[in-house]
Protein backbone atom coordinates (compact mmCIF):
# COMPACT_ATOMS: atom_id res chain seq x y z
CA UNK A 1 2.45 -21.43 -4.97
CA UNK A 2 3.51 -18.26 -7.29
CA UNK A 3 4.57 -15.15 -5.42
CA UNK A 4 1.33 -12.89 -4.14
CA UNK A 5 3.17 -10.00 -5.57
CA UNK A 6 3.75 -11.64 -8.75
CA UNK A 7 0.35 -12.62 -9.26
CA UNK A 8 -0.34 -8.66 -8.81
CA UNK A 9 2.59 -8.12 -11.30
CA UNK A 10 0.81 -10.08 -13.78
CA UNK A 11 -2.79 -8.72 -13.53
CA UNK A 12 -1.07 -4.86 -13.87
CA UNK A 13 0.63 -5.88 -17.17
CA UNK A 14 -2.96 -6.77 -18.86
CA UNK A 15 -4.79 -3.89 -20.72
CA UNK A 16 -8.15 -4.13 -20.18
CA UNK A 17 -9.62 -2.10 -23.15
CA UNK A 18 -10.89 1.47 -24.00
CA UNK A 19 -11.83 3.90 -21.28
CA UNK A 20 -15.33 3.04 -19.94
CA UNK A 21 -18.17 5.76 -21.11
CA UNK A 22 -19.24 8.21 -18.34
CA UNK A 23 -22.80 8.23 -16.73
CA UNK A 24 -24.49 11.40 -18.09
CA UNK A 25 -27.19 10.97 -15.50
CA UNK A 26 -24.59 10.51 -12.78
CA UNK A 27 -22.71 13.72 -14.43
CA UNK A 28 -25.64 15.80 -13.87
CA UNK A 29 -26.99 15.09 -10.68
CA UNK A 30 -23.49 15.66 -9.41
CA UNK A 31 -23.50 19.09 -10.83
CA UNK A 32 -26.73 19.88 -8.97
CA UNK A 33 -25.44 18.42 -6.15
CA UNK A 34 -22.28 21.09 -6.61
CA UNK A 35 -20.07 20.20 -4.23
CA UNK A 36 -18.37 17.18 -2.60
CA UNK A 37 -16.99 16.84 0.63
CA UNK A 38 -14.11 14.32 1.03
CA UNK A 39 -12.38 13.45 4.16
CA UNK A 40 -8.41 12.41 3.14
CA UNK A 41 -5.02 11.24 4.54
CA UNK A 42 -3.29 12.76 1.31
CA UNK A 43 -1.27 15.66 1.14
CA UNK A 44 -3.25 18.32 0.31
CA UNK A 45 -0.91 20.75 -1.88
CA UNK A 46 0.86 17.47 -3.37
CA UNK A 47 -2.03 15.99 -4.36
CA UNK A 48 -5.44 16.96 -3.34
CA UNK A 49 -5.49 20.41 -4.80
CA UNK A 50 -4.17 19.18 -8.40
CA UNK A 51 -6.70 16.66 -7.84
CA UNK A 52 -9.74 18.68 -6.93
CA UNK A 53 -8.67 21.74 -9.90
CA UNK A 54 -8.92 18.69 -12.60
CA UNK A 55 -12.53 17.42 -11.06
CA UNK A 56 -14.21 20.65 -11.07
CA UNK A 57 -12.34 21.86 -14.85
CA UNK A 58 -14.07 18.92 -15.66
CA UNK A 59 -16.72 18.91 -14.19
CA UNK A 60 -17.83 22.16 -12.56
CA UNK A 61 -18.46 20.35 -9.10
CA UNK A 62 -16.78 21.65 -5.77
CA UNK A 63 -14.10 19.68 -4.09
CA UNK A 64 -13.87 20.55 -0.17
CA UNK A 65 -10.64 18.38 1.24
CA UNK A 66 -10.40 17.66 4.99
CA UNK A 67 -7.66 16.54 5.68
CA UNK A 68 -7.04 14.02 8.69
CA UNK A 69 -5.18 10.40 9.55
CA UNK A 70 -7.28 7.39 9.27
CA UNK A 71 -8.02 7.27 12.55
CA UNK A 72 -9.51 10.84 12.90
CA UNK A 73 -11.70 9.66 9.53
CA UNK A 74 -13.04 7.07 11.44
CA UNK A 75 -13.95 8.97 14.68
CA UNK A 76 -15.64 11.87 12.49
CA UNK A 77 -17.70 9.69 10.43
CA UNK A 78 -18.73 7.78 13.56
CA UNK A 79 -19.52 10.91 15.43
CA UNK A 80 -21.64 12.33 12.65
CA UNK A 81 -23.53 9.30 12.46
CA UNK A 82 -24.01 9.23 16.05
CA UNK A 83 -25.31 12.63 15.63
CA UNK A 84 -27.72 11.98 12.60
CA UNK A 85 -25.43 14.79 10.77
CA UNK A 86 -23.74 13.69 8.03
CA UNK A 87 -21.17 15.99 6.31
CA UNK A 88 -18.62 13.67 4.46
CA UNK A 89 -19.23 12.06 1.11
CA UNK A 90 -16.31 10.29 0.21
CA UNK A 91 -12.79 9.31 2.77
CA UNK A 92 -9.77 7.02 1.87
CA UNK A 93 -7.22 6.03 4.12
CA UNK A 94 -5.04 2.38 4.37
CA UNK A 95 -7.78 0.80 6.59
CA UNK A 96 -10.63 3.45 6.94
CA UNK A 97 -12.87 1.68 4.75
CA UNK A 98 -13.22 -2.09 7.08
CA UNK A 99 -12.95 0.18 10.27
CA UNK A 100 -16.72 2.16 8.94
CA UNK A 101 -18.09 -0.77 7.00
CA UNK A 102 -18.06 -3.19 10.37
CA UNK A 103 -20.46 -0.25 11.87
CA UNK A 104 -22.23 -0.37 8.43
CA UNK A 105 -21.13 3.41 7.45
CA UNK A 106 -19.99 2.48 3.90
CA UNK A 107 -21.80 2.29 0.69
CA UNK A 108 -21.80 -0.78 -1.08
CA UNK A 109 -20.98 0.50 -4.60
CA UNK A 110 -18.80 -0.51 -7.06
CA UNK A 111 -17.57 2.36 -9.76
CA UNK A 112 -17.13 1.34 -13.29
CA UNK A 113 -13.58 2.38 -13.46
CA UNK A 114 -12.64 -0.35 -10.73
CA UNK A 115 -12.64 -2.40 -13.77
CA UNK A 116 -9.41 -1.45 -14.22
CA UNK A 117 -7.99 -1.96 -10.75
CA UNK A 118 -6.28 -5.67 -9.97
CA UNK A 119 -8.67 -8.52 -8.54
CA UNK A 120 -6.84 -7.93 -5.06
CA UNK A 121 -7.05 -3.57 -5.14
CA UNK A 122 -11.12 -4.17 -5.41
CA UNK A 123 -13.32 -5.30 -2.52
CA UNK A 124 -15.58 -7.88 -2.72
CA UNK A 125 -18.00 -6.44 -1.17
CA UNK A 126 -18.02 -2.87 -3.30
CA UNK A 127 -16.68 -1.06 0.29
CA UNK A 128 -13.54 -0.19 -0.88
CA UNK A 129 -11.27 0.28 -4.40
CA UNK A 130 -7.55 1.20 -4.52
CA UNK A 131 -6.39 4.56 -5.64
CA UNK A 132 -2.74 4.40 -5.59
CA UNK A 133 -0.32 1.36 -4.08
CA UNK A 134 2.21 1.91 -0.92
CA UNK A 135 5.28 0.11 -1.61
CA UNK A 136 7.67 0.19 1.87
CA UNK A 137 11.55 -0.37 1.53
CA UNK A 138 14.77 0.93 3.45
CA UNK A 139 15.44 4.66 2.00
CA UNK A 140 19.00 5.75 2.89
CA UNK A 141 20.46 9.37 2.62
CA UNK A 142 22.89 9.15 -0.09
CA UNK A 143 25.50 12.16 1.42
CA UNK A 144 25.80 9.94 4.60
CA UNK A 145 25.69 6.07 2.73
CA UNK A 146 27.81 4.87 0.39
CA UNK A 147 26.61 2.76 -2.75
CA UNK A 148 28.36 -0.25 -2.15
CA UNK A 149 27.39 0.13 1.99
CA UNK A 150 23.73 0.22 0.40
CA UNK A 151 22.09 -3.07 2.24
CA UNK A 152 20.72 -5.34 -0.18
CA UNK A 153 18.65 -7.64 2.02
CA UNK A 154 17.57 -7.50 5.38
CA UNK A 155 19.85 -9.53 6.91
CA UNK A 156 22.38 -6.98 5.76
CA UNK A 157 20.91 -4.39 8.57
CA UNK A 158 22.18 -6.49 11.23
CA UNK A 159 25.76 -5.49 10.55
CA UNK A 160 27.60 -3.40 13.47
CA UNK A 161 27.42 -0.54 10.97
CA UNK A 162 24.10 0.35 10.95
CA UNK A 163 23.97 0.28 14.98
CA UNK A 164 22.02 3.51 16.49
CA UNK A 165 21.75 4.35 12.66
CA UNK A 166 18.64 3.44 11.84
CA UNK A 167 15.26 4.62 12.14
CA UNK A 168 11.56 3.61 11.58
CA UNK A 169 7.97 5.27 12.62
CA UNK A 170 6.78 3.69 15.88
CA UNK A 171 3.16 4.09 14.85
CA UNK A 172 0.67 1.25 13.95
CA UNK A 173 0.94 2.19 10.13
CA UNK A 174 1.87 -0.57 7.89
CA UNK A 175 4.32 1.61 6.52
CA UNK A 176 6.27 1.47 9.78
CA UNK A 177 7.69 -0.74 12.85
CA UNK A 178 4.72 -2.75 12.77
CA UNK A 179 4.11 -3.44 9.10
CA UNK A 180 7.74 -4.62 9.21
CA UNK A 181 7.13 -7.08 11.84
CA UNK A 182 4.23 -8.37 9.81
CA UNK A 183 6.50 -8.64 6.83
CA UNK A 184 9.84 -10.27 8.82
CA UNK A 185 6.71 -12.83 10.01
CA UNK A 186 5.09 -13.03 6.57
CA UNK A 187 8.27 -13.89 4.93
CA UNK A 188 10.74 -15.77 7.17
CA UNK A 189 7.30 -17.44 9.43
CA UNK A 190 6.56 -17.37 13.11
CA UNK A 191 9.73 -18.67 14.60
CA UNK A 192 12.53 -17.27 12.27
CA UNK A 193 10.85 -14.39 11.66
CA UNK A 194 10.68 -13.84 15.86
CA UNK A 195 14.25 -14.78 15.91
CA UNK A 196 15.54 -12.09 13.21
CA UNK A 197 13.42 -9.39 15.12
CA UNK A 198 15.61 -10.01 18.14
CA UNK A 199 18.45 -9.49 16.67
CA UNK A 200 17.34 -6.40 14.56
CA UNK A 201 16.21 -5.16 18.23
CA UNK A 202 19.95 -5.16 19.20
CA UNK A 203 20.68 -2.83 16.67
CA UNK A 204 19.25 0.31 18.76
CA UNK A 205 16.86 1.24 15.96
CA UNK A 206 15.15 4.47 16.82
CA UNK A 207 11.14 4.26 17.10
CA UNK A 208 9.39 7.34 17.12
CA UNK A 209 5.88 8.56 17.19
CA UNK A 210 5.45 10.11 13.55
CA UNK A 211 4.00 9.66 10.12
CA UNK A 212 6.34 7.58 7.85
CA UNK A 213 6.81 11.45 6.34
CA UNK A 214 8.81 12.70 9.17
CA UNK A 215 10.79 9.84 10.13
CA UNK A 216 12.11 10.25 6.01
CA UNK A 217 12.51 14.08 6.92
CA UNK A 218 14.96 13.06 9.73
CA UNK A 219 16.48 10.77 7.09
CA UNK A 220 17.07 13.60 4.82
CA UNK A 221 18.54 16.09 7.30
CA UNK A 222 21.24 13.55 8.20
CA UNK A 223 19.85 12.31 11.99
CA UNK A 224 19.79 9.40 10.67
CA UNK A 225 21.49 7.41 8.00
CA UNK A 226 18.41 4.88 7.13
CA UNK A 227 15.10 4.73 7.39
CA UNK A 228 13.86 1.06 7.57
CA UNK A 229 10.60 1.54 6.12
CA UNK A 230 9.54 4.56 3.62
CA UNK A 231 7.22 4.93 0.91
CA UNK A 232 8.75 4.59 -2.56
CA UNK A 233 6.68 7.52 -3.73
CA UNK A 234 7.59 9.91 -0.77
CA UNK A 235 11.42 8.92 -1.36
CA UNK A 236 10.68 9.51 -5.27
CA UNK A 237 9.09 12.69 -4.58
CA UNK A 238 11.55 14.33 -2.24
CA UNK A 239 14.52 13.09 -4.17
CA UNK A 240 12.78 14.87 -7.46
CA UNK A 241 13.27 18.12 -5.32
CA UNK A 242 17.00 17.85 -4.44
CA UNK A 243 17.21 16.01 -1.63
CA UNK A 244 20.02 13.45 -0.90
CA UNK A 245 17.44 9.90 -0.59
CA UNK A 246 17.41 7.32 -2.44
CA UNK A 247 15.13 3.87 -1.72
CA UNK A 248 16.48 0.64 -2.05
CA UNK A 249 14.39 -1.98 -3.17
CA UNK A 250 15.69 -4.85 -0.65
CA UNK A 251 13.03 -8.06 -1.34
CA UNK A 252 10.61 -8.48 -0.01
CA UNK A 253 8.78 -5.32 0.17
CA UNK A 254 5.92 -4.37 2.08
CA UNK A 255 2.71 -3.44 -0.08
CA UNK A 256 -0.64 -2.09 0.91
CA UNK A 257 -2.77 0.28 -0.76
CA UNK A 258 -4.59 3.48 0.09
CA UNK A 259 -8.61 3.19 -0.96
CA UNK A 260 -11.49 5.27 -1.71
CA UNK A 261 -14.59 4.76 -0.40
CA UNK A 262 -18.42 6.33 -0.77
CA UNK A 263 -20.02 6.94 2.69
CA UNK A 264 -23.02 5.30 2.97
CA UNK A 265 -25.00 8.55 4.06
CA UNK A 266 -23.45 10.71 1.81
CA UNK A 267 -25.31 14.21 1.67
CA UNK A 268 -23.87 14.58 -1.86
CA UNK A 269 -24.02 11.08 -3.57
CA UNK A 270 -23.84 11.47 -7.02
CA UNK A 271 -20.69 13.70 -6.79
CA UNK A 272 -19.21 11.60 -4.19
CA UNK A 273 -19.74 8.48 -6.72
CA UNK A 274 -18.69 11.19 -9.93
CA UNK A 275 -15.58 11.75 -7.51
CA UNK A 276 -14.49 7.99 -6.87
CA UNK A 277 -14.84 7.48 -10.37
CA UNK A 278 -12.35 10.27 -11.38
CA UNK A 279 -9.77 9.42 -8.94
CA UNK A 280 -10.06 5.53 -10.75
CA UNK A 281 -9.94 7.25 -14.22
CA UNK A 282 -7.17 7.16 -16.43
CA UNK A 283 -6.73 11.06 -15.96
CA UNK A 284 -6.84 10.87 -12.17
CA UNK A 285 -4.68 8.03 -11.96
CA UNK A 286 -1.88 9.77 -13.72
CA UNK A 287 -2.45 12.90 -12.01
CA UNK A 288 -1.16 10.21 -8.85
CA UNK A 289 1.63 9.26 -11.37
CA UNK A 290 2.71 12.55 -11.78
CA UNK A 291 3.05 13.28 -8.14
CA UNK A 292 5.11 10.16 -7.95
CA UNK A 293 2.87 7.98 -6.56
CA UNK A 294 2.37 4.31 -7.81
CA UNK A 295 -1.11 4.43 -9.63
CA UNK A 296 -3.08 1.16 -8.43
CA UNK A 297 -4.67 1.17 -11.99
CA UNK A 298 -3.11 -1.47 -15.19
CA UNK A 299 -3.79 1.46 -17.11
CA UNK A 300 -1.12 3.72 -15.85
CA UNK A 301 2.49 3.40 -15.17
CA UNK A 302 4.50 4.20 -12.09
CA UNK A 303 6.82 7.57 -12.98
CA UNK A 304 9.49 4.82 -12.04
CA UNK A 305 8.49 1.59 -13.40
CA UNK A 306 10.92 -0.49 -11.15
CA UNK A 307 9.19 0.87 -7.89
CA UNK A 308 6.41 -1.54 -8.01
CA UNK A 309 7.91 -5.51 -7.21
CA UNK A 310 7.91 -7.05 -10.45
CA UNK A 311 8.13 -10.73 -8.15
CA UNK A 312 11.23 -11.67 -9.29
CA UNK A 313 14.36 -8.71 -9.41
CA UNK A 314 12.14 -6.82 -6.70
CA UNK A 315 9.58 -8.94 -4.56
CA UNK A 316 7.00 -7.84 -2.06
CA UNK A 317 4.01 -9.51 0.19
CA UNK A 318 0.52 -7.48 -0.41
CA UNK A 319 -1.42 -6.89 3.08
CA UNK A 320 -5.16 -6.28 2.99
CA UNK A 321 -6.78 -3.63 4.45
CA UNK A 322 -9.07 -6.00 6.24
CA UNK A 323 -5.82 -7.77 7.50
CA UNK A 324 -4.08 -5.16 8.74
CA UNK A 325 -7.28 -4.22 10.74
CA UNK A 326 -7.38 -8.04 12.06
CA UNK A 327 -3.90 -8.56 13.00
CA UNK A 328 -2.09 -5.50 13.63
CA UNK A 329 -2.94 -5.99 17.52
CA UNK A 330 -0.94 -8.47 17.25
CA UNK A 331 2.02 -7.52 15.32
CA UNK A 332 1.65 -4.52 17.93
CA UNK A 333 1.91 -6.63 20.75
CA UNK A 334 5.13 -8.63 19.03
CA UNK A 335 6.91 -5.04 18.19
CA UNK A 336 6.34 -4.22 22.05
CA UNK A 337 8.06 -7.95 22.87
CA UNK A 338 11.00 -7.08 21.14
CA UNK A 339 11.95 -3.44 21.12
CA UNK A 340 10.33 -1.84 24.02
């Protein structure tokens, strides 16, 4: 059987035409509407601002960010519609969008744009459609690493030299400890993969409690010389302002994606759906692109076009969002096993 991440390799290289026509009706209810609220894990001066000043140039509609971690999305959609008051019209997050749609919070809509998205970045079920993909490698602080130290696989981390060294978010994030253990299982299967995550466990690696953001900070002000698992655009980003990180792309790679979704009660629906459909659009996705994240459209490019696995140079394993609801208990419960 080909690759997963090849498969996805392939589907990005097709062009799938000429942008789609806009919905004129959809354009001006959203401008009565005026405003849409959207509930988001991104960063908000990174992204969401340059984001929300291109929607309403374009469009004259409001864009009011909250920002908050998936899990907080998930508790304040739940809590509004346990309260019959519903303030949010659109949320993303890496596994928002299964979490809402099991309690049925989650329109079933599927934007016109998603036609450019890969097979795999669109749900089924019109819950969910990717906005931008997270690609998770080792990042290494280049004043503290050599180049030819640089591990290029994982087996290289178990060398004596990266003892104590090393360090990776704790969290249940698939960009951290736990997506890795899903990975070392994905790739290497249940028994080898146990048995190289005992031996990576006698390298000391550091866990800590934080967003896959600060443990690369830590990385970058030299308390640590590697970071198991980073995001290929946070590494890009931060290494575009000066700062001595660099990712290496050791195979495979962990991908997941961060989605978009519509809530189901939106009080602004038409700009919520207006909204989705910009963030899918050729001019939204490269606004992503320019902020060094890896758009999840075929449309546009990566700023680095080797970031995203290409299957054979650079492979990676692509983890659902409904499967990383399913199993990270249990990839939680394995991580505890072997390094707590």
């Amino acid at each position: 059987m080909r690759n997963r991440a090849l498969q996805l390799v392939v589907m990005f290289s097709i062009f799938v035409g000429p942008a789609l026509a806009e919905d004129a009706a959809m354009i001006a209810a959203a401008k009565r509407e005026g405003s849409v609220t959207v509930y988001t894990t991104l960063v908000i001066n990174q992204l969401v601002r340059p984001m929300a000043d291109a929607f309403q140039a374009r469009y004259g509609v409001k864009v009011n960010p909250v920002r908050a971690d998936p899990a907080e999305i998930v508790r304040r959609v739940t809590a509004e519609a346990k309260a019959g008051r519903f303030e949010g019209d659109v949320f993303d997050g890496t596994t928002t969008a299964p979490a809402l749609a099991a309690q049925d919070l989650v329109l079933k809509w599927t934007p016109e744009n998603a036609a450019n998205l890969p097979k795999d970045f669109v749900d089924a079920q019109g819950h969910w459609f990717a906005m931008y993909v997270l690609v998770s490698t080792p990042a290494v602080n280049t004043q503290l690493v050599k180049a030819a130290d640089e591990p290029k696989s994982w087996q290289d981390l178990l060398q004596p030299r990266w003892k104590g060294k090393m360090i990776w978010s704790g969290g249940t994030a698939s960009t951290g400890s736990v997506g890795f253990v899903a990975l070392a299982l994905r790739e290497l299967g249940p028994d080898r993969g146990r048995a190289y995550l005992s031996e990576l466990a006698s390298q000391n690696v550091v866990s800590v409690p934080s967003a896959t953001r600060q443990i690369l900070d830590q990385v970058i002000a030299g308390e640590y010389e590697l970071s198991i698992m980073s995001s290929v655009h946070q590494v890009l980003f931060s290494a575009s302002e000066g700062a001595p990180i660099k990712y290496i792309p050791v195979s495979p790679a962990a991908l997941s994606i961060v989605s978009t979704s519509v809530a189901k009660n939106a009080p602004h629906p038409n700009a919520a759906k207006l909204y989705v459909e910009f963030l899918l659009s050729d001019q939204g996705q490269t606004i992503f692109r320019d902020n060094y994240y890896i758009p999840a459209s075929t449309r546009v490019k990566a700023k680095d076009p080797e970031a995203f696995p290409d299957g054979s140079r650079f492979r990676g394993h692509f983890f659902s969002p409904e499967e990383l609801v399913e199993k990270t208990p249990d990839w939680l419960a394995i991580f505890r096993q072997y390094f707590r």
